[in-house]
Protein backbone atom coordinates (compact mmCIF):
# COMPACT_ATOMS: atom_id res chain seq x y z
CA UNK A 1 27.54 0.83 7.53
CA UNK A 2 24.76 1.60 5.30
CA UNK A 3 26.07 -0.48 2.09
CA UNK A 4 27.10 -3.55 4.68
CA UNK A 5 23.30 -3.87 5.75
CA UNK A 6 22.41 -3.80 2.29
CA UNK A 7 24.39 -6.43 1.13
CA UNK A 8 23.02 -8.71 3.97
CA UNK A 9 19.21 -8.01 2.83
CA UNK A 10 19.52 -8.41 -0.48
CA UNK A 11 16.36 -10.04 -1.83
CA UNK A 12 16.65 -13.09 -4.26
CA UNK A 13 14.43 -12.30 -6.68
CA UNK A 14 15.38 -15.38 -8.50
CA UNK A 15 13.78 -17.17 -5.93
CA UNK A 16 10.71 -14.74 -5.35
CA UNK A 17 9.99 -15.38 -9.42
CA UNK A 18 9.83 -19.32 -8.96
CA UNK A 19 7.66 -18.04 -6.32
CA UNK A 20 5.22 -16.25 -8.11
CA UNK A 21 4.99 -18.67 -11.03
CA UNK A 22 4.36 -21.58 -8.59
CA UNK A 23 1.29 -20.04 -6.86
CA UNK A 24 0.01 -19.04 -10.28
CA UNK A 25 0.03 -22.25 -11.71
CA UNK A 26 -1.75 -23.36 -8.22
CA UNK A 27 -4.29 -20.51 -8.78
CA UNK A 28 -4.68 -21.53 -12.15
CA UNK A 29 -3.89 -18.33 -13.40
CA UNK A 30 -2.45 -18.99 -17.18
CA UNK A 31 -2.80 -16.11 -18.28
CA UNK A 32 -0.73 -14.06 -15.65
CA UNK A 33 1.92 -16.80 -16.48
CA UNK A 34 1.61 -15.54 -19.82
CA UNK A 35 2.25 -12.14 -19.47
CA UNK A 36 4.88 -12.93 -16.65
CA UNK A 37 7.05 -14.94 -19.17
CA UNK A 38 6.37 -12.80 -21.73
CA UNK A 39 7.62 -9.84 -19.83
CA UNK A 40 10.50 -11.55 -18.92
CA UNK A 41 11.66 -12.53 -22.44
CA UNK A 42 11.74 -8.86 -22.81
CA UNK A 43 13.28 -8.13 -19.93
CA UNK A 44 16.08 -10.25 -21.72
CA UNK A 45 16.59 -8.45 -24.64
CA UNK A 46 17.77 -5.82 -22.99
CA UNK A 47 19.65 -7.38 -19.48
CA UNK A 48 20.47 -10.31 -20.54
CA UNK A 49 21.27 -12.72 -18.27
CA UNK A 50 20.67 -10.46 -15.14
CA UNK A 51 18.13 -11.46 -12.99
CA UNK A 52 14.51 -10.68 -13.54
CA UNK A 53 14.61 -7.36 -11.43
CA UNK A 54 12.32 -4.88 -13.14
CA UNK A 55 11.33 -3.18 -9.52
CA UNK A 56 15.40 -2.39 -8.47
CA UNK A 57 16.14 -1.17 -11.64
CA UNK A 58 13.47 1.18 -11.45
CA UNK A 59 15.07 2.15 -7.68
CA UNK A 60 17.93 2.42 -9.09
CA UNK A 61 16.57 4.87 -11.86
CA UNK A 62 14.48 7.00 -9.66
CA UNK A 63 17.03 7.22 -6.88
CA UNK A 64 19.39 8.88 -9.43
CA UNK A 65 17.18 11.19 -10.39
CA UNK A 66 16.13 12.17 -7.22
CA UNK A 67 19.57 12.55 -6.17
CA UNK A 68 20.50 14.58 -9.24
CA UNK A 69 17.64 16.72 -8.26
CA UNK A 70 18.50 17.39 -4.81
CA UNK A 71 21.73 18.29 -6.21
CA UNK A 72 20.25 21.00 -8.16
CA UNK A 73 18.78 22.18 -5.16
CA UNK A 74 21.99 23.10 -3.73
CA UNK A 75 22.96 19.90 -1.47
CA UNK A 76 26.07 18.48 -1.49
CA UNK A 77 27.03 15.74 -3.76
CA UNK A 78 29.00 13.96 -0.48
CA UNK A 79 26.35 13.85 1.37
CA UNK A 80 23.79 12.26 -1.12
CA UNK A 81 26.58 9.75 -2.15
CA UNK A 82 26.00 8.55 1.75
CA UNK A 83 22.69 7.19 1.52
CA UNK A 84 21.74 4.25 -0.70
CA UNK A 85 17.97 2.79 -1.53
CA UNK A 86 16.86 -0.86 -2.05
CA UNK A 87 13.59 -1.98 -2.70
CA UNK A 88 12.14 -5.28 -0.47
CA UNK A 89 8.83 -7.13 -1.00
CA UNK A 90 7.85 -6.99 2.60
CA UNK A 91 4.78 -4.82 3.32
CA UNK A 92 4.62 -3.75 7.04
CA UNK A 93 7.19 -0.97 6.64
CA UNK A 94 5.94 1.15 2.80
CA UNK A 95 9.41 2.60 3.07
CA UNK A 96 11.61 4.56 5.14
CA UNK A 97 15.31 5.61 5.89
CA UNK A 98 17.78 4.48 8.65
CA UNK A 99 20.56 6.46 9.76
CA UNK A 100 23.76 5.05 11.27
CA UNK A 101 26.22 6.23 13.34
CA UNK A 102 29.27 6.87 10.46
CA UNK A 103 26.49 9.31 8.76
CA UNK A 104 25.46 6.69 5.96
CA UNK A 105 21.92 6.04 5.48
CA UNK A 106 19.97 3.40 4.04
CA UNK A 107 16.62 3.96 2.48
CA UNK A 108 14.19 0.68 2.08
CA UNK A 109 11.10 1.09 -0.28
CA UNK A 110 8.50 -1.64 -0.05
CA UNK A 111 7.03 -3.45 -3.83
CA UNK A 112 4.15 -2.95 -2.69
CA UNK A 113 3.77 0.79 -2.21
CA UNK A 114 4.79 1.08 -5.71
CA UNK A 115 2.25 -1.45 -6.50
CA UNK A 116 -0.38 0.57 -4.62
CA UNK A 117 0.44 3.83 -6.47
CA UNK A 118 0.34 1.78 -10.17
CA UNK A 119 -3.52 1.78 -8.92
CA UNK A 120 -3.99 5.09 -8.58
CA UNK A 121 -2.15 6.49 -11.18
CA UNK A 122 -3.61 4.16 -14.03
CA UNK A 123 -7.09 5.26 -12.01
CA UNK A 124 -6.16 9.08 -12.04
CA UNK A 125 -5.05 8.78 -16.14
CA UNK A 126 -8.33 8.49 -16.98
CA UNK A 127 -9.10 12.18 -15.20
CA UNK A 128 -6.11 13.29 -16.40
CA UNK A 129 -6.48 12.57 -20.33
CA UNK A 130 -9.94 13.68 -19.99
CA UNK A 131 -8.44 17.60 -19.46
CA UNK A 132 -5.68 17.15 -21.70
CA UNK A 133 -8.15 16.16 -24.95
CA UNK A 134 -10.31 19.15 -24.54
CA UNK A 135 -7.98 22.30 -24.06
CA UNK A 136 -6.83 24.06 -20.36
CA UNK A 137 -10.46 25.40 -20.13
CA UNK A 138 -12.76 23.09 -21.71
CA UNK A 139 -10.58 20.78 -19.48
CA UNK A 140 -11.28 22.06 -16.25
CA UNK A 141 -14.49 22.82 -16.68
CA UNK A 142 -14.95 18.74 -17.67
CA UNK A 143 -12.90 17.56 -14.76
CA UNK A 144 -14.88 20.22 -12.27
CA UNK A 145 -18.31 18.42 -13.25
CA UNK A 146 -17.06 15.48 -13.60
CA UNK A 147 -15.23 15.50 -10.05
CA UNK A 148 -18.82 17.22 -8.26
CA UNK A 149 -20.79 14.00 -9.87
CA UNK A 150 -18.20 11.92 -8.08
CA UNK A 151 -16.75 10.54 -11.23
CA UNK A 152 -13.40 12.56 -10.95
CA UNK A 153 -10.90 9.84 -12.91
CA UNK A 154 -13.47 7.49 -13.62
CA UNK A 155 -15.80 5.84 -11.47
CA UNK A 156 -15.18 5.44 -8.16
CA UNK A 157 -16.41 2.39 -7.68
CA UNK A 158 -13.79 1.09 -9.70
CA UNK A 159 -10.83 2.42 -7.88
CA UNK A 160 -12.44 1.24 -4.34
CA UNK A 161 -13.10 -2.25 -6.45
CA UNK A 162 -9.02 -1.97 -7.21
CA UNK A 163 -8.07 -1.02 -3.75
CA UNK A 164 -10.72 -3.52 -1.77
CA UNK A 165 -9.38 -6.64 -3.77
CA UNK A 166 -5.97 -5.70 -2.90
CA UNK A 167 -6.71 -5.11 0.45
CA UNK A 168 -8.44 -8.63 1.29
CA UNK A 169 -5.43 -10.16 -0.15
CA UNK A 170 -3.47 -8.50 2.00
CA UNK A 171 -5.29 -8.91 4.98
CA UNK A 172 -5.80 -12.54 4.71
CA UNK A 173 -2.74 -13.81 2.37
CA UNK A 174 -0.30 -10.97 2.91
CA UNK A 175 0.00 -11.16 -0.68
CA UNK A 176 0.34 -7.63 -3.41
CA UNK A 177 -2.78 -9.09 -5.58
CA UNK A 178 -4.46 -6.67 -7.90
CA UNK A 179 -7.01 -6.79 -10.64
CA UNK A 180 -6.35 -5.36 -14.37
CA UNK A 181 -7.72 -1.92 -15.48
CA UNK A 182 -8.79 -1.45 -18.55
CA UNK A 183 -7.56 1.52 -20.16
CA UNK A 184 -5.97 2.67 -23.48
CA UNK A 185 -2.80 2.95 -24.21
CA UNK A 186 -3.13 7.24 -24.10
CA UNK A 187 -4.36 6.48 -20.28
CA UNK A 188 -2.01 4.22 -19.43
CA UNK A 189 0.71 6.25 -20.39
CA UNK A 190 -0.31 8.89 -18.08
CA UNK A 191 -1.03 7.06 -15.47
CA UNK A 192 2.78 5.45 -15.80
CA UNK A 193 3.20 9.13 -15.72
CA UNK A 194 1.42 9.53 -12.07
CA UNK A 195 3.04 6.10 -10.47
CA UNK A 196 6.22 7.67 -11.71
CA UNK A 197 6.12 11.16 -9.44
CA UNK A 198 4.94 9.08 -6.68
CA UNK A 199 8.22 6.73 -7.02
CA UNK A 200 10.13 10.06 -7.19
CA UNK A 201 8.40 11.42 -3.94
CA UNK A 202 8.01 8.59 -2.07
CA UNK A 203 12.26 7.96 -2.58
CA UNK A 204 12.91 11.62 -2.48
CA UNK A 205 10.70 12.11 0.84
CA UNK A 206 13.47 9.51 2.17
CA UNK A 207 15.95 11.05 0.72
CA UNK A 208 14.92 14.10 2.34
CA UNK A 209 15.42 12.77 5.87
CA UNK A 210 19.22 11.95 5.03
CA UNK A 211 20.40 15.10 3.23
CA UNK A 212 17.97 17.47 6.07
CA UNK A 213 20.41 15.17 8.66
CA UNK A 214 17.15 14.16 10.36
CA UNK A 215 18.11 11.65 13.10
CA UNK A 216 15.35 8.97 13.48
CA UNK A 217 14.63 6.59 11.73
CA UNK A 218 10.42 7.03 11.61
CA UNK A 219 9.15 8.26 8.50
CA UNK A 220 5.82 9.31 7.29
CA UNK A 221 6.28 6.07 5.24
CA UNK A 222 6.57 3.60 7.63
CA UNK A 223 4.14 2.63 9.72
CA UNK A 224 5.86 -0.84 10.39
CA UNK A 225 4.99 -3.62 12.99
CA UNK A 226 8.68 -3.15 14.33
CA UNK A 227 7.91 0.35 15.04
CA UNK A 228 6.54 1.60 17.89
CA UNK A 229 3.66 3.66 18.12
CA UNK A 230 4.78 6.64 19.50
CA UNK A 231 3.95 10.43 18.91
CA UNK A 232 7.25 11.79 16.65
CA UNK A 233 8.31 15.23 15.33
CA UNK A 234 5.31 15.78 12.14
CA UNK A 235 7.55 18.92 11.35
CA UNK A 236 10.14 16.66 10.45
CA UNK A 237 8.06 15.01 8.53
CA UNK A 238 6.53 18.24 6.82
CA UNK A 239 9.75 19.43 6.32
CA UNK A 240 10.82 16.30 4.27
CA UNK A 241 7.58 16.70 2.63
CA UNK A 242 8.58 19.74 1.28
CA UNK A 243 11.88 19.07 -0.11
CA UNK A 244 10.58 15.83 -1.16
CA UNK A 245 8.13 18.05 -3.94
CA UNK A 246 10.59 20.01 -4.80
CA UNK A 247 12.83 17.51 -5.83
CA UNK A 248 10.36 15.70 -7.82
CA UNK A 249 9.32 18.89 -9.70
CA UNK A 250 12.89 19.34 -10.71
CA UNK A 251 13.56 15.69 -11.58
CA UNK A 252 10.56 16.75 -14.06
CA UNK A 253 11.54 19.81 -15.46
CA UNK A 254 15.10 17.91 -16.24
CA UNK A 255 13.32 15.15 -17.84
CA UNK A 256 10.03 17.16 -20.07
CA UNK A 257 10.96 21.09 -19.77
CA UNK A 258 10.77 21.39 -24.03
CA UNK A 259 8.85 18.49 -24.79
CA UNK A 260 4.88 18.23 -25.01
CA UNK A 261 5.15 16.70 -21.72
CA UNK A 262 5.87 20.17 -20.50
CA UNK A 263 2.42 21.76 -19.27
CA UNK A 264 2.03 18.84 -17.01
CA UNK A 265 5.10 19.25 -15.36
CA UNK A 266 3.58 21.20 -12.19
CA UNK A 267 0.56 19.17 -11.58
CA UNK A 268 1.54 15.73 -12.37
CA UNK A 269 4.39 16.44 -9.51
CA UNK A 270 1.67 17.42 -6.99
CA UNK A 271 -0.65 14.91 -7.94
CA UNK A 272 2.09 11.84 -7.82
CA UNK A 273 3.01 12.87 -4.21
CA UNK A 274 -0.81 12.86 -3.78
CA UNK A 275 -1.02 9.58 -4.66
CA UNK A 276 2.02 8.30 -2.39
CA UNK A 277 0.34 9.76 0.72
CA UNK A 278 -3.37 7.75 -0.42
CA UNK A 279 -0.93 4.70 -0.80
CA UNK A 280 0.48 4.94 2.83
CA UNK A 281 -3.32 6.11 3.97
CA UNK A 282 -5.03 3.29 3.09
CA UNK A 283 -2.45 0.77 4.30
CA UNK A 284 -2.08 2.49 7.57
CA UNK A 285 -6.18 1.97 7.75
CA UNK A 286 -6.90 -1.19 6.11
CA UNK A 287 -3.96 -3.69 6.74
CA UNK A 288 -3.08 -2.59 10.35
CA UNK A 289 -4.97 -3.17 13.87
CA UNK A 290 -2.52 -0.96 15.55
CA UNK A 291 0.13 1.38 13.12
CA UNK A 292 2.49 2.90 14.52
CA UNK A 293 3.08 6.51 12.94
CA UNK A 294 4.88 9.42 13.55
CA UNK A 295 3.47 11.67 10.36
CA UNK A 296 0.58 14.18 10.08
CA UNK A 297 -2.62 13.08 8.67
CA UNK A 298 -3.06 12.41 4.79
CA UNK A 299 -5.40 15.95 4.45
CA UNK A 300 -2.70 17.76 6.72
CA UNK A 301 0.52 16.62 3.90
CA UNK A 302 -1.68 17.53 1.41
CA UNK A 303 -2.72 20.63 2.41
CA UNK A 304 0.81 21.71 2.92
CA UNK A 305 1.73 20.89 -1.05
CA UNK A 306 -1.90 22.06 -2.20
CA UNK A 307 -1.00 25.59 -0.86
CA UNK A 308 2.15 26.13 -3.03
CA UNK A 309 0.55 25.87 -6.30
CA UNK A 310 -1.84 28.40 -8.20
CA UNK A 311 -5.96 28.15 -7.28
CA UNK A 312 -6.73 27.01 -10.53
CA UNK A 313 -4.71 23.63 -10.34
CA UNK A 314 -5.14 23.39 -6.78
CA UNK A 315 -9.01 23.77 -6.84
CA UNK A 316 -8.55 20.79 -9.60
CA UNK A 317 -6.02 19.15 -7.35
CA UNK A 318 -8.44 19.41 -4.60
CA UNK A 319 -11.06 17.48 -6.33
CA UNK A 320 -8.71 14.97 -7.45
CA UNK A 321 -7.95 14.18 -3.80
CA UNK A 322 -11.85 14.02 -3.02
CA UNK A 323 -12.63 11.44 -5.22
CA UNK A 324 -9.39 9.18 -4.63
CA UNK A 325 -9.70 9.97 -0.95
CA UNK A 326 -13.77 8.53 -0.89
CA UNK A 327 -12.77 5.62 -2.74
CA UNK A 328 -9.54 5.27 -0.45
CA UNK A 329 -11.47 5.68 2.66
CA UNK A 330 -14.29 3.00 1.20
CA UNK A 331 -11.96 0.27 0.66
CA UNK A 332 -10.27 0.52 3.75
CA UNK A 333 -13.16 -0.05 6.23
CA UNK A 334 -14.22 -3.31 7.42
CA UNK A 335 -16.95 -2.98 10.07
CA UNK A 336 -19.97 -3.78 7.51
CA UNK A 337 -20.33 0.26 6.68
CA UNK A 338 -19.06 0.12 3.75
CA UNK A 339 -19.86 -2.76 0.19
CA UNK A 340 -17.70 -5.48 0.66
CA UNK A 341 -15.84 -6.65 -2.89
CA UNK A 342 -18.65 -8.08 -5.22
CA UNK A 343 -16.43 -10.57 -7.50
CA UNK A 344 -20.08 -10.86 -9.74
CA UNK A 345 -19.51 -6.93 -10.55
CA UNK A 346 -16.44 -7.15 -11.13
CA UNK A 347 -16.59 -9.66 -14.22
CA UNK A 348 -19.83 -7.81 -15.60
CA UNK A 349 -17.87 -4.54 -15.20
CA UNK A 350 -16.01 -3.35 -18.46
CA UNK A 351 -13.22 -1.18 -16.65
CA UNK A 352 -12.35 -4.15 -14.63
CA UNK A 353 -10.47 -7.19 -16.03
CA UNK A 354 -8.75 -10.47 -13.75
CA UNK A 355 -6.74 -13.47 -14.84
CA UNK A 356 -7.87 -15.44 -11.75
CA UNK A 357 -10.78 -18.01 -12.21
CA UNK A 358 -13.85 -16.84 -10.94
CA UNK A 359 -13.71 -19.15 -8.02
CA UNK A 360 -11.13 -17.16 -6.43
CA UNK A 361 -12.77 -14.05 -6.82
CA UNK A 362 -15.80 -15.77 -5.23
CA UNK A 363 -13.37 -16.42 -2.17
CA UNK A 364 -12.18 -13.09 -2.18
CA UNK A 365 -15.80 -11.62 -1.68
CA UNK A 366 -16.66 -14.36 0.76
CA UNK A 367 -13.52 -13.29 2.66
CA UNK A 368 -14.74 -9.56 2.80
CA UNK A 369 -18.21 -10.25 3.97
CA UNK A 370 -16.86 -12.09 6.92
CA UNK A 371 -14.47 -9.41 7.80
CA UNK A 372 -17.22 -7.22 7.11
CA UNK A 373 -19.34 -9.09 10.33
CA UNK A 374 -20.58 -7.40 12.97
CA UNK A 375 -19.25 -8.44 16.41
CA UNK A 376 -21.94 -10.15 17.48
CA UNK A 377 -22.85 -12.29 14.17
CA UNK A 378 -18.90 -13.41 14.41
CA UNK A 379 -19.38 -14.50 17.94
CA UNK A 380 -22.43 -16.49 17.19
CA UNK A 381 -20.58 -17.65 13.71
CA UNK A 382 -17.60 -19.15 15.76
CA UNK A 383 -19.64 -20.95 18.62
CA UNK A 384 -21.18 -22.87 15.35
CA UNK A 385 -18.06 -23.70 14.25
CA UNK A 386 -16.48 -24.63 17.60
CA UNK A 387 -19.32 -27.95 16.98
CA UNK A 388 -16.88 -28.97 14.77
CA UNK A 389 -13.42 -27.23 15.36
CA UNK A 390 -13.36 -27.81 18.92
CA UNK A 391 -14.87 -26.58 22.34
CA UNK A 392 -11.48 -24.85 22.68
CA UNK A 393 -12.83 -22.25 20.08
CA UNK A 394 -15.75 -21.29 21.91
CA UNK A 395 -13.61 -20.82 24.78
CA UNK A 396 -11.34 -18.59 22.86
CA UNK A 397 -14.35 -16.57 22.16
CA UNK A 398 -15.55 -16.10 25.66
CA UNK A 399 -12.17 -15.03 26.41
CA UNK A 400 -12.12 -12.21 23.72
CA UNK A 401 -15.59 -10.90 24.02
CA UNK A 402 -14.24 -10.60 27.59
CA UNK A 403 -11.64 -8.46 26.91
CA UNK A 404 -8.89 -11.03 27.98
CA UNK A 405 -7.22 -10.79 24.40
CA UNK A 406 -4.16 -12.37 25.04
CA UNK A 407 -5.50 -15.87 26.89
CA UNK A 408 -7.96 -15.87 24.10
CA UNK A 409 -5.29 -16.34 21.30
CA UNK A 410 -3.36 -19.20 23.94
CA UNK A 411 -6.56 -20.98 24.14
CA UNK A 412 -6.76 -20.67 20.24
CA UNK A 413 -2.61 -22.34 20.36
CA UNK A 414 -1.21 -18.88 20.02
CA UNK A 415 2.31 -19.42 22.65
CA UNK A 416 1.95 -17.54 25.60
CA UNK A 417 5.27 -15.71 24.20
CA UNK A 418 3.48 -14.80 21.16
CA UNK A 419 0.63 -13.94 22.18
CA UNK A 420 1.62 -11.58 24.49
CA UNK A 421 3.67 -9.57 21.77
CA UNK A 422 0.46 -9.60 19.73
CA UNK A 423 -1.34 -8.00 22.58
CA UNK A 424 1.19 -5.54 23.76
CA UNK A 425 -0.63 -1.72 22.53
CA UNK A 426 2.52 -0.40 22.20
CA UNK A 427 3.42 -2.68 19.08
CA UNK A 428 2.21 -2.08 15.38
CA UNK A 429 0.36 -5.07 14.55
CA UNK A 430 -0.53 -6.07 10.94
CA UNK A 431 -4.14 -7.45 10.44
CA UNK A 432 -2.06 -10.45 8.47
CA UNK A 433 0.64 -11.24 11.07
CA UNK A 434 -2.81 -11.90 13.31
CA UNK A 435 -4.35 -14.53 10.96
CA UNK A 436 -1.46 -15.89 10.31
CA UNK A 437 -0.66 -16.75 14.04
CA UNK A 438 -3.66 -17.50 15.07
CA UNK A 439 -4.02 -20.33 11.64
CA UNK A 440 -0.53 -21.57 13.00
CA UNK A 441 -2.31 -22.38 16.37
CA UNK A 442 -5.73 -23.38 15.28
CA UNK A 443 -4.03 -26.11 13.14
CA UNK A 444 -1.46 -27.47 15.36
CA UNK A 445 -4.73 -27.93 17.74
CA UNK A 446 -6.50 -30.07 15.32
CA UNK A 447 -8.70 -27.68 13.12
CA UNK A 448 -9.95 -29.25 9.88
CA UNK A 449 -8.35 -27.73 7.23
CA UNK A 450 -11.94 -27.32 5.19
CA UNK A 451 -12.27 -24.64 8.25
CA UNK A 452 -9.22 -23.38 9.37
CA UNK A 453 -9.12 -20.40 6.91
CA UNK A 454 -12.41 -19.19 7.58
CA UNK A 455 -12.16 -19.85 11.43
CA UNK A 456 -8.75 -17.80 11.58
CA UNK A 457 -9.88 -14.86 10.25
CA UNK A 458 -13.36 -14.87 12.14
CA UNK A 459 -11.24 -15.01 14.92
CA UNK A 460 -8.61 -12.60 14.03
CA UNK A 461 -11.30 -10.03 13.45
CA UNK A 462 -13.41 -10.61 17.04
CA UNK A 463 -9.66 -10.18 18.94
CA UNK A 464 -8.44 -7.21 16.71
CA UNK A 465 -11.53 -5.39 17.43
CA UNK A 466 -10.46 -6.04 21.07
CA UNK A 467 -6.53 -5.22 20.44
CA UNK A 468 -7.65 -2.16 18.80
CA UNK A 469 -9.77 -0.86 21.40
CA UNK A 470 -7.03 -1.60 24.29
CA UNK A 471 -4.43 0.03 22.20
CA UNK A 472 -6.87 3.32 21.81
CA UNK A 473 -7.19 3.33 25.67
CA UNK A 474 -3.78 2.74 26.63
């Protein structure tokens, strides 16, 4: 049953290519064309005339070694030949395994989880190569400093610069945009390292739910829109957790026990699993206006994999996970507590690097500081624009600062259908899906298109506060 859904979702990533290339030649963006076809002629020299697939093949890669692994681990080869993974560009689910009734299983793994952990790991490299060129001790004693001054990896204000670009995109576009990090080659190659043991956990933590016969299919990984928010079984989730590690520390002693990769072996497979669980935290905090999740909290996971290695590493580990978790926690808040993306710093910065013309960026920051509104500088924002949207706006708004969620997003041209999904609490809700509704009904009433973005997301932010509150009393 497993391999039949599969072969109905299949993604055309034909299609998804010509879909990328036309929005960067809309953007502008010649230089991400560049390095798109030029990574594509090399994708050719190698797979010929097989579709442009680097993310699968890497599924497929990982998945194998994972299941090798788990193999080693003493579970039988049967049962890990009934579960098969797939990668799928959608973003409201990161990733997560479905069981069917004939005892197949089908694991789904979202792009852009993996393109969350690139972020971090080319971000953690930095840390990383900093211990490796000065010795174990001179090492530590580095990355403790370095980590108490808040510079752990770099500086954090480049990593929440990373994350908060991505985010807005997200938020407003629903789009996997990221900006270029400058690194060398030495950093970059352990920070492949990094996004590499979070692939392996975040597949094997799916793969952990099949082979432990774990009968639901919530996972710590998948705090979806389709999914409802409901308390599940976290020592399920702990449990796959566990294995999860495991596996990926003996996918890397197969792969570097004997090399000079070697030493890093234990720490690089606790700190990629790390990184996976940041991933998932700061889309459960920043995209979503309800998630529903079944899984512990981010500290709780980690806790539970910091404990199984020695205090030296794990004090290390620990500040690791401080200074990705402030700059995590930083990009993920919108309520005006935290600095919004500031596209000017990012083009003076020399860690930082974007193909997108500067006018973008602009809009990007722009876009921040109006999610970053309070409530009552949106409401007064909207009735201004109502003067030339319509008086139907300011209605909407007297509607939501009222409470009455749902008949504000009808009087907006939400459907009543629609809107009433939107509103139920019981129902993840992405902060995207909102916009994106509430655009679709501000245009078909007649907004002008020089303010439809800006009114849609004013307004998406003055009802999620709203659908967020409900959702927390309910």
């Amino acid at each position: 049953m497993a391999e039949r859904k599969l072969r109905r979702m299949q993604v055309n990533r034909t299609d998804q290519l010509a879909h990328i290339r036309a929005e960067l030649v809309r953007l502008g963006d010649h230089e991400s064309l560049r390095q798109l076809d030029a990574s594509v002629a090399e994708w050719r020299k190698s797979e010929g005339t097989a579709p442009y697939d680097p993310v699968t093949t890497l599924m497929r890669h990982v998945t194998g070694e994972m299941k090798t692994a788990l193999r080693d681990l003493g579970f039988a080869q049967e049962r890990l030949d009934t579960v098969v993974v797939c990668s799928f560009p959608q973003n409201d689910v990161s990733a997560q395994m479905t069981p069917f009734a004939d005892g197949s299983g089908l694991v789904e793994v979202s792009d852009s989880i993996m393109t969350l952990a690139g972020l971090y790991g080319q971000f953690s490299g930095i840390g990383l190569a900093r211990i490796g060129a000065r010795g174990a001790l001179r090492g530590m004693i580095e990355a403790f400093r370095a980590a108490r001054e808040g510079a752990m990896g770099g500086d954090p204000a480049v990593l929440t610069a990373l994350l908060r670009y991505y985010n807005v995109n997200q938020r407003v576009f629903g789009k996997s945009a990221k900006l270029g990090h400058r690194a060398s080659p030495h950093v970059m190659e352990i920070g492949s390292l990094v996004t590499l043991q979070a692939a392996r956990f975040v597949i094997g933590h799916e793969l952990a739910h099949h082979v432990l016969e774990h009968r639901t299919p919530l996972s710590a990984f998948s705090p979806g829109e389709h999914v409802p928010a409901c308390t599940g079984d976290q020592r399920l989730e702990l449990d796959a957790d566990l294995l999860a590690h495991r596996a990926t520390e003996r996918a890397s002693e197969r792969e570097f026990a004997g090399t000079a990769a070697e030493p890093a072996i234990q720490f690089s497979s606790l700190l990629g699993p790390l990184v996976a669980m940041l991933a998932v935290h700061v889309t459960e905090q920043a995209l979503f206006v309800r998630s529903g999740t079944t899984h512990p909290p981010a500290r709780t996971r980690a806790k539970l994999l910091l404990d199984r290695i020695g205090e030296g590493e794990q004090n290390v580990a620990t500040l690791f996970l401080g200074t990705l978790l402030t700059a995590t926690e930083r990009s993920a808040v919108f309520d005006g507590s935290a600095p919004v993306f500031d596209w000017e710093w990012v083009v003076r910065s020399p860690d930082l690097l974007s193909t997108q013309p500067q006018e973008y960026l602009r809009t990007i920051t722009l876009l921040d500081r109006l999610q970053s509104r309070p409530r009552p500088s949106l409401v007064e924002m909207m009735e201004r624009m109502a003067e030339d949207a319509g008086g139907w706006v300011a209605e909407g708004v007297r509607l939501a600062v009222a409470g009455n969620c749902a008949a504000a997003l009808v009087s907006w041209g939400v459907d009543e259908e629609t809107a009433t999904v939107l509103a139920d609490p019981r129902r993840a809700l992405l902060f995207h899906t909102l916009v994106d509704e509430i655009r679709t009904g501000l245009a078909q009433r007649g907004t002008p298109d020089k303010e439809l973005l800006g009114v849609s997301v004013a307004a998406a932010c003055l009802v999620g506060s709203g659908l967020k509150a409900a959702a927390g009393r309910s």
